[in-house]
PDB file of N, CA and C in Angstrom:
ATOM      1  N   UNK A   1     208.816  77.944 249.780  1.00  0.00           N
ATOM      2  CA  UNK A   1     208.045  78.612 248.736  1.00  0.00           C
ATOM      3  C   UNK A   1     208.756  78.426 247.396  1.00  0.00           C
ATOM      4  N   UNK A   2     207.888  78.087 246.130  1.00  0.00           N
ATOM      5  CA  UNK A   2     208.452  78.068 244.848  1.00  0.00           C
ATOM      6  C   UNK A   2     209.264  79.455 244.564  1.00  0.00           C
ATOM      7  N   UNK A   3     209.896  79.950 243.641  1.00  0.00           N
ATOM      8  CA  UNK A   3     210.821  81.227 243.377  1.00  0.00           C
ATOM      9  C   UNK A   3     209.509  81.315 242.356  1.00  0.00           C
ATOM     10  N   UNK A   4     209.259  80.426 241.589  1.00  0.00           N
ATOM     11  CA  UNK A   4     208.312  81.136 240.478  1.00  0.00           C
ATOM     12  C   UNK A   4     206.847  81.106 240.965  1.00  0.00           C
ATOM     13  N   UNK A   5     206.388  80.843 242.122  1.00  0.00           N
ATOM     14  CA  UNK A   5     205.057  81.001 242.722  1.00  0.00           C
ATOM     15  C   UNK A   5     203.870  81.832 241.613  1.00  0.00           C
ATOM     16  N   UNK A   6     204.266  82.878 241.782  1.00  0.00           N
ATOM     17  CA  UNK A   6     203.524  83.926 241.292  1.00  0.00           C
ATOM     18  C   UNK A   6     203.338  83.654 239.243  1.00  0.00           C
ATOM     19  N   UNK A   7     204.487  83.027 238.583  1.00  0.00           N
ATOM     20  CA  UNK A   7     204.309  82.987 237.356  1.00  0.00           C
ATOM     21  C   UNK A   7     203.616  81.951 237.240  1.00  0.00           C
ATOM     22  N   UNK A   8     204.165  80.811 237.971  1.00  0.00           N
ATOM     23  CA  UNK A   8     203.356  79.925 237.694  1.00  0.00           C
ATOM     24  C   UNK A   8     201.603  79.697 238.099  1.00  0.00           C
ATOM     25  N   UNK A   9     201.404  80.510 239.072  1.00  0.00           N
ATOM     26  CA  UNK A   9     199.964  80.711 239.109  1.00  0.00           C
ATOM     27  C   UNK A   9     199.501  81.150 238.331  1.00  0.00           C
ATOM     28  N   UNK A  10     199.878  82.329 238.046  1.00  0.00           N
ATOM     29  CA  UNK A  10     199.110  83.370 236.616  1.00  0.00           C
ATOM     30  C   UNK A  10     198.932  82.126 235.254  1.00  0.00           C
ATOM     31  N   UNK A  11     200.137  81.184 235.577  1.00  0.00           N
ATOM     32  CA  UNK A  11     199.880  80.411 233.957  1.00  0.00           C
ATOM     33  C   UNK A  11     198.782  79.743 234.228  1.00  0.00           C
ATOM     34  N   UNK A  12     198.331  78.870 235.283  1.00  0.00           N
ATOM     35  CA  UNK A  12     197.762  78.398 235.930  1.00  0.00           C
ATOM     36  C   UNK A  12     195.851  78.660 235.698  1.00  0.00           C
ATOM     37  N   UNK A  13     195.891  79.870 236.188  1.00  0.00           N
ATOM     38  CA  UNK A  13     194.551  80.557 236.331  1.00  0.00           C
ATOM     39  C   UNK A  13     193.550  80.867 235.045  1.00  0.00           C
ATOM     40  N   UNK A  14     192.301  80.040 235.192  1.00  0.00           N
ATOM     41  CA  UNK A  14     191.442  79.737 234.191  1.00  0.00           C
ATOM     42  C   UNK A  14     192.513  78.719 233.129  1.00  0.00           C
ATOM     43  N   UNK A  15     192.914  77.800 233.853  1.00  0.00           N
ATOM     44  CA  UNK A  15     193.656  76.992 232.643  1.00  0.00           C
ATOM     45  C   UNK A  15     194.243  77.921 231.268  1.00  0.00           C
ATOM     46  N   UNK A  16     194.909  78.725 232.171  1.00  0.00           N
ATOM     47  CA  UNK A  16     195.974  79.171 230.874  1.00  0.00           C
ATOM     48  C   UNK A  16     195.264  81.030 230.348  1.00  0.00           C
ATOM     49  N   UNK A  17     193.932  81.150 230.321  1.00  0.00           N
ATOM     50  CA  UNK A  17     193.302  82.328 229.928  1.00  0.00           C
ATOM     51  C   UNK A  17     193.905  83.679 230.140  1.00  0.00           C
ATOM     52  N   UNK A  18     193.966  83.139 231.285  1.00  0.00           N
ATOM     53  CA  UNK A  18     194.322  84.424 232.243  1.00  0.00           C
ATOM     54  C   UNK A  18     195.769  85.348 231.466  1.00  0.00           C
ATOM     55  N   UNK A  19     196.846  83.846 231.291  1.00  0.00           N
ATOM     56  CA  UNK A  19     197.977  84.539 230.884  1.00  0.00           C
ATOM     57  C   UNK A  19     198.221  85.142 229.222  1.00  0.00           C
ATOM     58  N   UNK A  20     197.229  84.077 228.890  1.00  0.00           N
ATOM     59  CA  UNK A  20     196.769  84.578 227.084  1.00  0.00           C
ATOM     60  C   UNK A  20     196.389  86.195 227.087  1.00  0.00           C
ATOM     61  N   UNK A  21     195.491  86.282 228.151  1.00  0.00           N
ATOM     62  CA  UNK A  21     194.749  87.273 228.210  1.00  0.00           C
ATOM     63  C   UNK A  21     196.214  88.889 228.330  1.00  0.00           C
ATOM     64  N   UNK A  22     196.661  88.524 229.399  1.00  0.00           N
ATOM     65  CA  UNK A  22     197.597  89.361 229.684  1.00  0.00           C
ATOM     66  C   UNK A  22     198.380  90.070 228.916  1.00  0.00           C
ATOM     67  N   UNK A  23     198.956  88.811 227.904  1.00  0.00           N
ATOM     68  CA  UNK A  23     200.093  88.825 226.878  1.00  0.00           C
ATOM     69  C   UNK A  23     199.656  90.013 225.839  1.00  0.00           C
ATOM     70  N   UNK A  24     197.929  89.055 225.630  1.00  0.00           N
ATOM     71  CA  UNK A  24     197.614  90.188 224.548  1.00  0.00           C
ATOM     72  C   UNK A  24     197.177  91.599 224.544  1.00  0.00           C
ATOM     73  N   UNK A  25     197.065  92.131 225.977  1.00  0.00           N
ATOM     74  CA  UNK A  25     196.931  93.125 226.741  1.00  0.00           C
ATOM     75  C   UNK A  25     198.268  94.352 226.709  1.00  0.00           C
ATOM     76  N   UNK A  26     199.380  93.030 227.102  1.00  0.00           N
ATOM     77  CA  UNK A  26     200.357  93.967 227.022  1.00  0.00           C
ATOM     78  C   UNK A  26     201.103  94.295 225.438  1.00  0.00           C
ATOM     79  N   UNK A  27     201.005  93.500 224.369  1.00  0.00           N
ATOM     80  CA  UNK A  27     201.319  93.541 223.392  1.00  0.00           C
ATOM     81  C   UNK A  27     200.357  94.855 223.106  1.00  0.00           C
ATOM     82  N   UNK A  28     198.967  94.426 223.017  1.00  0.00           N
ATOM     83  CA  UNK A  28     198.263  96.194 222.629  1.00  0.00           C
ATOM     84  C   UNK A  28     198.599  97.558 222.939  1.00  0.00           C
ATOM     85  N   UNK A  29     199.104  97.477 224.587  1.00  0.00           N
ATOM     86  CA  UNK A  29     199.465  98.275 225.269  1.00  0.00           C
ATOM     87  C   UNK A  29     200.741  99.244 224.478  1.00  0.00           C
ATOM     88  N   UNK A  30     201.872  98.071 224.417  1.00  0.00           N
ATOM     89  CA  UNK A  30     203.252  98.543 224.547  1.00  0.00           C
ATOM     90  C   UNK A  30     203.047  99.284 222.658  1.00  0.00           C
ATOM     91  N   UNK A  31     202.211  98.605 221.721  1.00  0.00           N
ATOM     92  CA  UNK A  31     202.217  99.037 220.417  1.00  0.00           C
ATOM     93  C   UNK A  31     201.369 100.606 220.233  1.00  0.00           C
ATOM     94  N   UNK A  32     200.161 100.883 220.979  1.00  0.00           N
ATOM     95  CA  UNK A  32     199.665 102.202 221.526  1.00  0.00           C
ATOM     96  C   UNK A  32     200.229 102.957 222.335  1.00  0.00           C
ATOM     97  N   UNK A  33     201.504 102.597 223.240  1.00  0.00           N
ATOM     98  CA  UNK A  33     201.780 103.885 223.834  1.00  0.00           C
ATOM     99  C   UNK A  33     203.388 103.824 222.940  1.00  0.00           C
ATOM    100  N   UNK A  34     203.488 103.237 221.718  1.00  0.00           N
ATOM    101  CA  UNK A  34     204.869 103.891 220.965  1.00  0.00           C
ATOM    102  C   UNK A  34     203.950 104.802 220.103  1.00  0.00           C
ATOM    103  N   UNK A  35     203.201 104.522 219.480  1.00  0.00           N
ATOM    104  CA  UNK A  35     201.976 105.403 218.603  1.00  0.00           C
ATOM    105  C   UNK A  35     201.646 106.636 218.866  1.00  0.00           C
ATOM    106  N   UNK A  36     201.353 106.574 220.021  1.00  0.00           N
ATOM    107  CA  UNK A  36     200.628 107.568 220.538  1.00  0.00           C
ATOM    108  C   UNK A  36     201.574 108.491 221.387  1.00  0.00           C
ATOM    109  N   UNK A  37     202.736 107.686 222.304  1.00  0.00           N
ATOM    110  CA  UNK A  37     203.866 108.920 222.901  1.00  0.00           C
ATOM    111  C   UNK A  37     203.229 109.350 224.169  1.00  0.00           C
ATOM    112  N   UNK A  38     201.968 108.096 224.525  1.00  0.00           N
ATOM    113  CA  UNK A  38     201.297 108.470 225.647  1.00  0.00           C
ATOM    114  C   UNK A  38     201.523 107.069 226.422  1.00  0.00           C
ATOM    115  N   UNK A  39     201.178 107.058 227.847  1.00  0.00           N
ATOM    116  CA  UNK A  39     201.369 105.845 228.897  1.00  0.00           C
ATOM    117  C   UNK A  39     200.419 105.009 228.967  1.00  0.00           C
ATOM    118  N   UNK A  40     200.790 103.742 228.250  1.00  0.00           N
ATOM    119  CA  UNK A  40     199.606 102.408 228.897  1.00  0.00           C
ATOM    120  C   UNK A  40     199.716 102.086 230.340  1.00  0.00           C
ATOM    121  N   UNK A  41     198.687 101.402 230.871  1.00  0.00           N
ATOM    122  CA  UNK A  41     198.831 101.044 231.682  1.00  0.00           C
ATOM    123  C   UNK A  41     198.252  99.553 231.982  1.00  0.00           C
ATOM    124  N   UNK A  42     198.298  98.766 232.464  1.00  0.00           N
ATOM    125  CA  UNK A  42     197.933  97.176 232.838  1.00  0.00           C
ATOM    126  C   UNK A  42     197.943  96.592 234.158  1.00  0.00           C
ATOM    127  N   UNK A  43     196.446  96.652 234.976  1.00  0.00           N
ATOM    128  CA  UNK A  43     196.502  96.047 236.149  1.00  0.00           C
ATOM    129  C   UNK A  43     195.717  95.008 236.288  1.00  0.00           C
ATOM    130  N   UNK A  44     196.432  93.617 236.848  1.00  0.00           N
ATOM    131  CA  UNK A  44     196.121  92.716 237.188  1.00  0.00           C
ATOM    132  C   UNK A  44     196.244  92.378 238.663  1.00  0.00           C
ATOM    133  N   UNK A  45     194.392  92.037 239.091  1.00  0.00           N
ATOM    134  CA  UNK A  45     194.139  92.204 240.337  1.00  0.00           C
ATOM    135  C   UNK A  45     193.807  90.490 240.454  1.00  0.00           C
ATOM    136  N   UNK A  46     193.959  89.837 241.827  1.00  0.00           N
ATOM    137  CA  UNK A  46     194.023  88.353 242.229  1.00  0.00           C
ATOM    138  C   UNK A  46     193.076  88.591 243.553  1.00  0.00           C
ATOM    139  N   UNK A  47     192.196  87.792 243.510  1.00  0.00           N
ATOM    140  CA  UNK A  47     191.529  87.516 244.671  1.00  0.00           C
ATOM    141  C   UNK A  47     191.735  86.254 245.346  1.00  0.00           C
ATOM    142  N   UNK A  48     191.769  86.188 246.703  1.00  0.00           N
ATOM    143  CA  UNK A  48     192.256  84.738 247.318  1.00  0.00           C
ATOM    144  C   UNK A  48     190.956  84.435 248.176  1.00  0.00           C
ATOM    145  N   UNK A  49     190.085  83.634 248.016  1.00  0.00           N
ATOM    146  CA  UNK A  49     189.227  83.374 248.968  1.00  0.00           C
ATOM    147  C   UNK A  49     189.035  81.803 249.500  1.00  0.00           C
ATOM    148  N   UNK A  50     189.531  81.716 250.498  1.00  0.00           N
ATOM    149  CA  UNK A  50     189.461  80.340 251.347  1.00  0.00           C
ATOM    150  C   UNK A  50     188.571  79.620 251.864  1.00  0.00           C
ATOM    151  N   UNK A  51     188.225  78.464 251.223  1.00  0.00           N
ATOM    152  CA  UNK A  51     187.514  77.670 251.637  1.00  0.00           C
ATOM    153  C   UNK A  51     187.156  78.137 253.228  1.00  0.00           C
ATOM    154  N   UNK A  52     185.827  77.152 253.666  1.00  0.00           N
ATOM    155  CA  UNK A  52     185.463  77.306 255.065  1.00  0.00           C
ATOM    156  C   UNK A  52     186.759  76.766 255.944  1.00  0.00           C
ATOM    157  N   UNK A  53     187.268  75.433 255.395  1.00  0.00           N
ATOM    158  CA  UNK A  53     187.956  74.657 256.102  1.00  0.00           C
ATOM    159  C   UNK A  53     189.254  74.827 256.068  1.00  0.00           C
ATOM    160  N   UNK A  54     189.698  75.589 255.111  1.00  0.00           N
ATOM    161  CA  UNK A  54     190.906  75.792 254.535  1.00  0.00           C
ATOM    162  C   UNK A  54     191.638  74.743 254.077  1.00  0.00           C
ATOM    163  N   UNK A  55     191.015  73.776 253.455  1.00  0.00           N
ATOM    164  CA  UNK A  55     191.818  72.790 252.250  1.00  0.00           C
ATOM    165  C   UNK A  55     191.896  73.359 250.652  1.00  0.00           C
ATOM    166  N   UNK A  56     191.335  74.221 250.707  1.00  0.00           N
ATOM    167  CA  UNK A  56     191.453  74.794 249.210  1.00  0.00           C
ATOM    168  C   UNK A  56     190.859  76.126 249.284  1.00  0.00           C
ATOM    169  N   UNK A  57     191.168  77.152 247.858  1.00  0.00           N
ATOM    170  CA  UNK A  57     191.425  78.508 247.858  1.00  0.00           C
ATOM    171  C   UNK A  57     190.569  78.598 246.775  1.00  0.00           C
ATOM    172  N   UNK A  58     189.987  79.578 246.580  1.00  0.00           N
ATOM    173  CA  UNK A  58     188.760  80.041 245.134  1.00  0.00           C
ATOM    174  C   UNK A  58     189.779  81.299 244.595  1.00  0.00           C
ATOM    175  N   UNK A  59     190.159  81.500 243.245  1.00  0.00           N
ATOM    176  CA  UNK A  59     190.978  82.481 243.283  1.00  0.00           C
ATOM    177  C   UNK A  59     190.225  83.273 242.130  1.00  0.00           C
ATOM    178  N   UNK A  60     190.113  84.088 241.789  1.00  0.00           N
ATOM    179  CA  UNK A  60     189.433  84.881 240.887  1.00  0.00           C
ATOM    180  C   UNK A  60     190.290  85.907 240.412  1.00  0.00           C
ATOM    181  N   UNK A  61     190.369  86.260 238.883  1.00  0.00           N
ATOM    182  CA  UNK A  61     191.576  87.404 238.691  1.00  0.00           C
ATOM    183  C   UNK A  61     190.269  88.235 237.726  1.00  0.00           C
ATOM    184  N   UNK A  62     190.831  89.455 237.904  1.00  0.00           N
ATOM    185  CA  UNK A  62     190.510  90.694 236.788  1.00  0.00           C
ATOM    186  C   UNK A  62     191.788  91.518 236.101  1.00  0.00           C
ATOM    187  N   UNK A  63     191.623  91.410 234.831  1.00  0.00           N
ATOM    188  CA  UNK A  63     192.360  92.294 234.079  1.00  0.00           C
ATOM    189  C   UNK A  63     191.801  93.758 233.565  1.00  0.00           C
ATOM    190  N   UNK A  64     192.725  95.101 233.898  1.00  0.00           N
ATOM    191  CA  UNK A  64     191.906  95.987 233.658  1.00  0.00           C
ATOM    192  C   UNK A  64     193.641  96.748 232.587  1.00  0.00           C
ATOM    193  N   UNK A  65     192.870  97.637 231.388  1.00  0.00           N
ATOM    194  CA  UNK A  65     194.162  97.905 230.774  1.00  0.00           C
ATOM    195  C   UNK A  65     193.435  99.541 230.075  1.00  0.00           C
ATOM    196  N   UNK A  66     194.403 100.311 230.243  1.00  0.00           N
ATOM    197  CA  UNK A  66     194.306 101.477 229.661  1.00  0.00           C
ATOM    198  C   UNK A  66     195.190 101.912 228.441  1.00  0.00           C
ATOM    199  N   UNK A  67     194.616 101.660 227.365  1.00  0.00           N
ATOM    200  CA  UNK A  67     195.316 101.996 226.212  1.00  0.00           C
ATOM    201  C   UNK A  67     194.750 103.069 225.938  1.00  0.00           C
ATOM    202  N   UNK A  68     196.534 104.114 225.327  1.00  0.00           N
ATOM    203  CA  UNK A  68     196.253 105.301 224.520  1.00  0.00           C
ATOM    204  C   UNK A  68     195.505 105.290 223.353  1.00  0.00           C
ATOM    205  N   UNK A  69     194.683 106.164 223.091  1.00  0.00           N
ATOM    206  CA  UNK A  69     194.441 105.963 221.394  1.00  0.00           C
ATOM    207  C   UNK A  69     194.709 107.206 221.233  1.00  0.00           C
ATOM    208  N   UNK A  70     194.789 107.084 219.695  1.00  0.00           N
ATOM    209  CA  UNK A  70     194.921 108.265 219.042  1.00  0.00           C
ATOM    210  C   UNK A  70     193.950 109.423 219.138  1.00  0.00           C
ATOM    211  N   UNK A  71     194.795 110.474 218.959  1.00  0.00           N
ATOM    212  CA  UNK A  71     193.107 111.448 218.409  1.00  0.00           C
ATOM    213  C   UNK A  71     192.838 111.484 216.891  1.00  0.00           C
ATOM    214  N   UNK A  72     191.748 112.002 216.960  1.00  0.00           N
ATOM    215  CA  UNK A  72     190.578 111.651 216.094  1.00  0.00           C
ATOM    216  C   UNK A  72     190.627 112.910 215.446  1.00  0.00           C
ATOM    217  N   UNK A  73     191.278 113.032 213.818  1.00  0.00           N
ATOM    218  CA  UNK A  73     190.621 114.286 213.475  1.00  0.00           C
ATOM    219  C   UNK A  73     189.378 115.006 213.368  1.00  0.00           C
ATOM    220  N   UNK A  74     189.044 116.263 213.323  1.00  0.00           N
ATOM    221  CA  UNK A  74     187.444 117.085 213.222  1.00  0.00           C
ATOM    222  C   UNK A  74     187.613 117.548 211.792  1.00  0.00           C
ATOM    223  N   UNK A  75     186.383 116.983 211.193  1.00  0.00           N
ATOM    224  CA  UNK A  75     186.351 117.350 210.211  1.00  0.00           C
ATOM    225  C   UNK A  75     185.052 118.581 210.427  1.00  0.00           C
ATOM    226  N   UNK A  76     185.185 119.305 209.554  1.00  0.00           N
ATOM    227  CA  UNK A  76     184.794 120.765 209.595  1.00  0.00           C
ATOM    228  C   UNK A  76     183.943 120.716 208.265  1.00  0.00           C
ATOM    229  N   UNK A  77     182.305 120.808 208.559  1.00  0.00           N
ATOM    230  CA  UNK A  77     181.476 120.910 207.898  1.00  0.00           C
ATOM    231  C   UNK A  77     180.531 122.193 207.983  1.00  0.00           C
ATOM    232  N   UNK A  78     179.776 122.278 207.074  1.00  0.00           N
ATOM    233  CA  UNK A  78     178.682 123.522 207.370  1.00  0.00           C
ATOM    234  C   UNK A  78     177.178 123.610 207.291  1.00  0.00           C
ATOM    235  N   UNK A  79     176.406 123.904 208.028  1.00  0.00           N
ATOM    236  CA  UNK A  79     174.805 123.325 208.079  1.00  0.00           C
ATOM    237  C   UNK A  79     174.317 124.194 207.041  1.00  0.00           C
ATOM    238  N   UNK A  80     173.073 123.799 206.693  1.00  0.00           N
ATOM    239  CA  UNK A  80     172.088 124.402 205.345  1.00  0.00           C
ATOM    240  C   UNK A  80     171.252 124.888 206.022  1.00  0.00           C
ATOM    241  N   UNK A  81     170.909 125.916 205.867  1.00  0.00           N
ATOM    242  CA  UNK A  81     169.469 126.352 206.453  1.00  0.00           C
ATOM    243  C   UNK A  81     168.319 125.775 206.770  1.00  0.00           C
ATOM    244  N   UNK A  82     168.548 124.312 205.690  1.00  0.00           N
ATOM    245  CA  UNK A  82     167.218 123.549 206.302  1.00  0.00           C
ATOM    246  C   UNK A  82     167.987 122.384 207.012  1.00  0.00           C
ATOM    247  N   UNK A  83     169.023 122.026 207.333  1.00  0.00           N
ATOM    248  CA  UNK A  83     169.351 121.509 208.652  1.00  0.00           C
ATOM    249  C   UNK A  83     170.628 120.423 208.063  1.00  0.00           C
ATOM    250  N   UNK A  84     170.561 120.448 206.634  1.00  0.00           N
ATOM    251  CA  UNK A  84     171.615 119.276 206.587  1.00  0.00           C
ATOM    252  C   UNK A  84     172.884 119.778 206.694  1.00  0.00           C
ATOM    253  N   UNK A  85     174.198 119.303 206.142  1.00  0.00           N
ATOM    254  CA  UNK A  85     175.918 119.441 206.271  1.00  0.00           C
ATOM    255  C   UNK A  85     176.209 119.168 205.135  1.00  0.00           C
ATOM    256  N   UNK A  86     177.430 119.860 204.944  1.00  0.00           N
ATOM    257  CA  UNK A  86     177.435 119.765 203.618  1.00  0.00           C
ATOM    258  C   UNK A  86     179.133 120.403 203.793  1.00  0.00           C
ATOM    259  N   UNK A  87     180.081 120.200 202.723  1.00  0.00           N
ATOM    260  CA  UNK A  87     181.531 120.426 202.845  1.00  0.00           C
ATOM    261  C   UNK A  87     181.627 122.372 202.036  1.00  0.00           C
ATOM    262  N   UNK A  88     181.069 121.977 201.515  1.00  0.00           N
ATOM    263  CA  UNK A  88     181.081 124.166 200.876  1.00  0.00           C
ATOM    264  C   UNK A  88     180.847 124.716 201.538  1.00  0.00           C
ATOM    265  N   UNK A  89     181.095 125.270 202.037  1.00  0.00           N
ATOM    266  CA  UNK A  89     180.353 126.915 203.244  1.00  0.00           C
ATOM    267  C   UNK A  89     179.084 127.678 202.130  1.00  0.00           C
ATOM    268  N   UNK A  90     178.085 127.327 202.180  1.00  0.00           N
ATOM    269  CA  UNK A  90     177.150 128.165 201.336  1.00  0.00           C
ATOM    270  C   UNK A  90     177.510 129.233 201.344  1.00  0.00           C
ATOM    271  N   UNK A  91     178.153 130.009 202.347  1.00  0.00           N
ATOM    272  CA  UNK A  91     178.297 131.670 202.189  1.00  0.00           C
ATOM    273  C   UNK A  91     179.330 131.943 201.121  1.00  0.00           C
ATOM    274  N   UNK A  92     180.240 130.811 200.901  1.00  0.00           N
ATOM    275  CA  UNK A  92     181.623 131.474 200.333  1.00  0.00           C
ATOM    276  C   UNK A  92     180.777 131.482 198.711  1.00  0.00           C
ATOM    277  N   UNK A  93     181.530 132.344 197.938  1.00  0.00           N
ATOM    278  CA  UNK A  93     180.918 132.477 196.793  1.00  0.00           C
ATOM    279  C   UNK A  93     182.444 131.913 196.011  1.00  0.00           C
ATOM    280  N   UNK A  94     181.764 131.574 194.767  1.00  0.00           N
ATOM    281  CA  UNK A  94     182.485 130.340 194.120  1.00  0.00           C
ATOM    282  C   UNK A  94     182.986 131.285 192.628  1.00  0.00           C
ATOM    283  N   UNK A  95     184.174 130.919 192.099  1.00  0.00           N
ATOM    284  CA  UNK A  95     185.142 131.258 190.923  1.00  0.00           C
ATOM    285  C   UNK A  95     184.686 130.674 190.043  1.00  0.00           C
ATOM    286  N   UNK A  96     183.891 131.432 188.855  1.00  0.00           N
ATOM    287  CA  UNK A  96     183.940 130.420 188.015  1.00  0.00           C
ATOM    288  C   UNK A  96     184.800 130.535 186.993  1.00  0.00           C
ATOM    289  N   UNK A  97     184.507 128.863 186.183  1.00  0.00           N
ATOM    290  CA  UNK A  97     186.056 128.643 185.754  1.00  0.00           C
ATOM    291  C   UNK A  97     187.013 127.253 186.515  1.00  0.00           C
ATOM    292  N   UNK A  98     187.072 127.152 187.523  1.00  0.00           N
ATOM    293  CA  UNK A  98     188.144 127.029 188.020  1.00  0.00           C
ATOM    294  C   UNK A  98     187.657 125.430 188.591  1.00  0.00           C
ATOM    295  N   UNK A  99     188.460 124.549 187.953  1.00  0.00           N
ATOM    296  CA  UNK A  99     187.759 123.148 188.352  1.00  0.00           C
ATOM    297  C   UNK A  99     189.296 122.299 188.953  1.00  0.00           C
ATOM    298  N   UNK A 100     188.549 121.038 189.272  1.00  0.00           N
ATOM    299  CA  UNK A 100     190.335 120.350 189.101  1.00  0.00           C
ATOM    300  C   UNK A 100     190.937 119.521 188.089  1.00  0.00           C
ATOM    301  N   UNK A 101     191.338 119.042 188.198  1.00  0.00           N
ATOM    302  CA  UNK A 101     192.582 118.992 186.827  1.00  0.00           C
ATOM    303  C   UNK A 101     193.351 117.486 187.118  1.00  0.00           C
ATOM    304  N   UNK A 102     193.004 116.842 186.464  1.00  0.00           N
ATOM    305  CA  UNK A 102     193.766 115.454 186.737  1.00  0.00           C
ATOM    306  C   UNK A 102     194.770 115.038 186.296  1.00  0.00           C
ATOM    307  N   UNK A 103     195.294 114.472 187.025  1.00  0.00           N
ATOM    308  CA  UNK A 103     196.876 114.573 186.868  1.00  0.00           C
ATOM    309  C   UNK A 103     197.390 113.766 185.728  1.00  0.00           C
ATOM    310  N   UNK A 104     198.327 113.985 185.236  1.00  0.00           N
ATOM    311  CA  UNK A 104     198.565 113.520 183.899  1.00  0.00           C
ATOM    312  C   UNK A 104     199.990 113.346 183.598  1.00  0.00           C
ATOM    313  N   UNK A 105     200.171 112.051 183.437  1.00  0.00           N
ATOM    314  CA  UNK A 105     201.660 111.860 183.605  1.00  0.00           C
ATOM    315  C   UNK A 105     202.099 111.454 182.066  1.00  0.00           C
ATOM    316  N   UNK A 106     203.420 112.131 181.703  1.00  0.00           N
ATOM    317  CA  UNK A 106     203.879 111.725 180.253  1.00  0.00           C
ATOM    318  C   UNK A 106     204.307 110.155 180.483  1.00  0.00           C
ATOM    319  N   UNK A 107     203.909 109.327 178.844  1.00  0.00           N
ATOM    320  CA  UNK A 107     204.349 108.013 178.975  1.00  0.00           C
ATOM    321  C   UNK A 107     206.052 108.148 178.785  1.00  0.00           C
ATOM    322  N   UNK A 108     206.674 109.079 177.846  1.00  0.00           N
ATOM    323  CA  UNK A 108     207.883 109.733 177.892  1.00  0.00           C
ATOM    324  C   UNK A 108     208.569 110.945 178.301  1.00  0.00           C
ATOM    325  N   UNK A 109     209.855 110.650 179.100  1.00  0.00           N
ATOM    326  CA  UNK A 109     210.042 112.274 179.635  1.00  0.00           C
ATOM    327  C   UNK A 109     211.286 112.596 178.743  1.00  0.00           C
ATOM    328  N   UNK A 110     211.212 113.559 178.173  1.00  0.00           N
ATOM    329  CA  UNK A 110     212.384 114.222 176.975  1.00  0.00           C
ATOM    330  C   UNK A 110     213.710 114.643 178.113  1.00  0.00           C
ATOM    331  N   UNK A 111     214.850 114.021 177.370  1.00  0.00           N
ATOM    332  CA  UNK A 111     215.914 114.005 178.160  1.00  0.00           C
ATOM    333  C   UNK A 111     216.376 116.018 177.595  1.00  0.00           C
ATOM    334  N   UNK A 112     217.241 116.730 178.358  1.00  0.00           N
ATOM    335  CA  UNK A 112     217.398 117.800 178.012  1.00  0.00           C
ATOM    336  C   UNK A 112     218.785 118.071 177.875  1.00  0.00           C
TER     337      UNK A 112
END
């Protein structure tokens, strides 16, 4: 038996796809579960099916991969009475006066 049997098949399978496929599987993987602080996972399954006569083998692979994602913030909106969303809470009642203010930077800062 070859020692590298197994690598060299995987390179092998779909002329090369298979292992493209993998690489970029596990590269996604290993960059989402530093992100996230959660566990990828990557299984690669091989099917062996033998000819009638047994001069040759049909081999078929599936790649299956579980990447973390992030969560998703909720953004927090409020409905209108007639059905739309909208970011103000209609109920809250509003200051007047009081706007925002853009920021404004001196072209000189006075030494003290």
């Amino acid at each position: 038996m070859r020692a590298d049997l197994f690598t060299h098949t995987v390179n092998t399978l779909r002329y090369g796809q298979t292992q493209a496929e993998l690489s970029a599987e596990l590269h996604a993987a290993v960059i989402a579960a530093i992100d996230t602080g959660r566990m990828a996972e990557i299984t690669l399954k091989i099917k062996i099916k033998p000819e009638a006569n047994g001069k040759q083998v049909f081999i078929t692979d599936e790649i299956k991969a579980k990447i973390p994602q992030l969560a998703r913030e909720q953004t927090i909106l409020f409905p209108t009475p007639d059905g739309n969303l909208q970011r103000e809470d209609p109920r809250q009642a509003t200051i007047p006066g009081i706007r925002s203010v853009a920021e404004e930077r001196p072209d000189q800062f006075k030494s003290a």
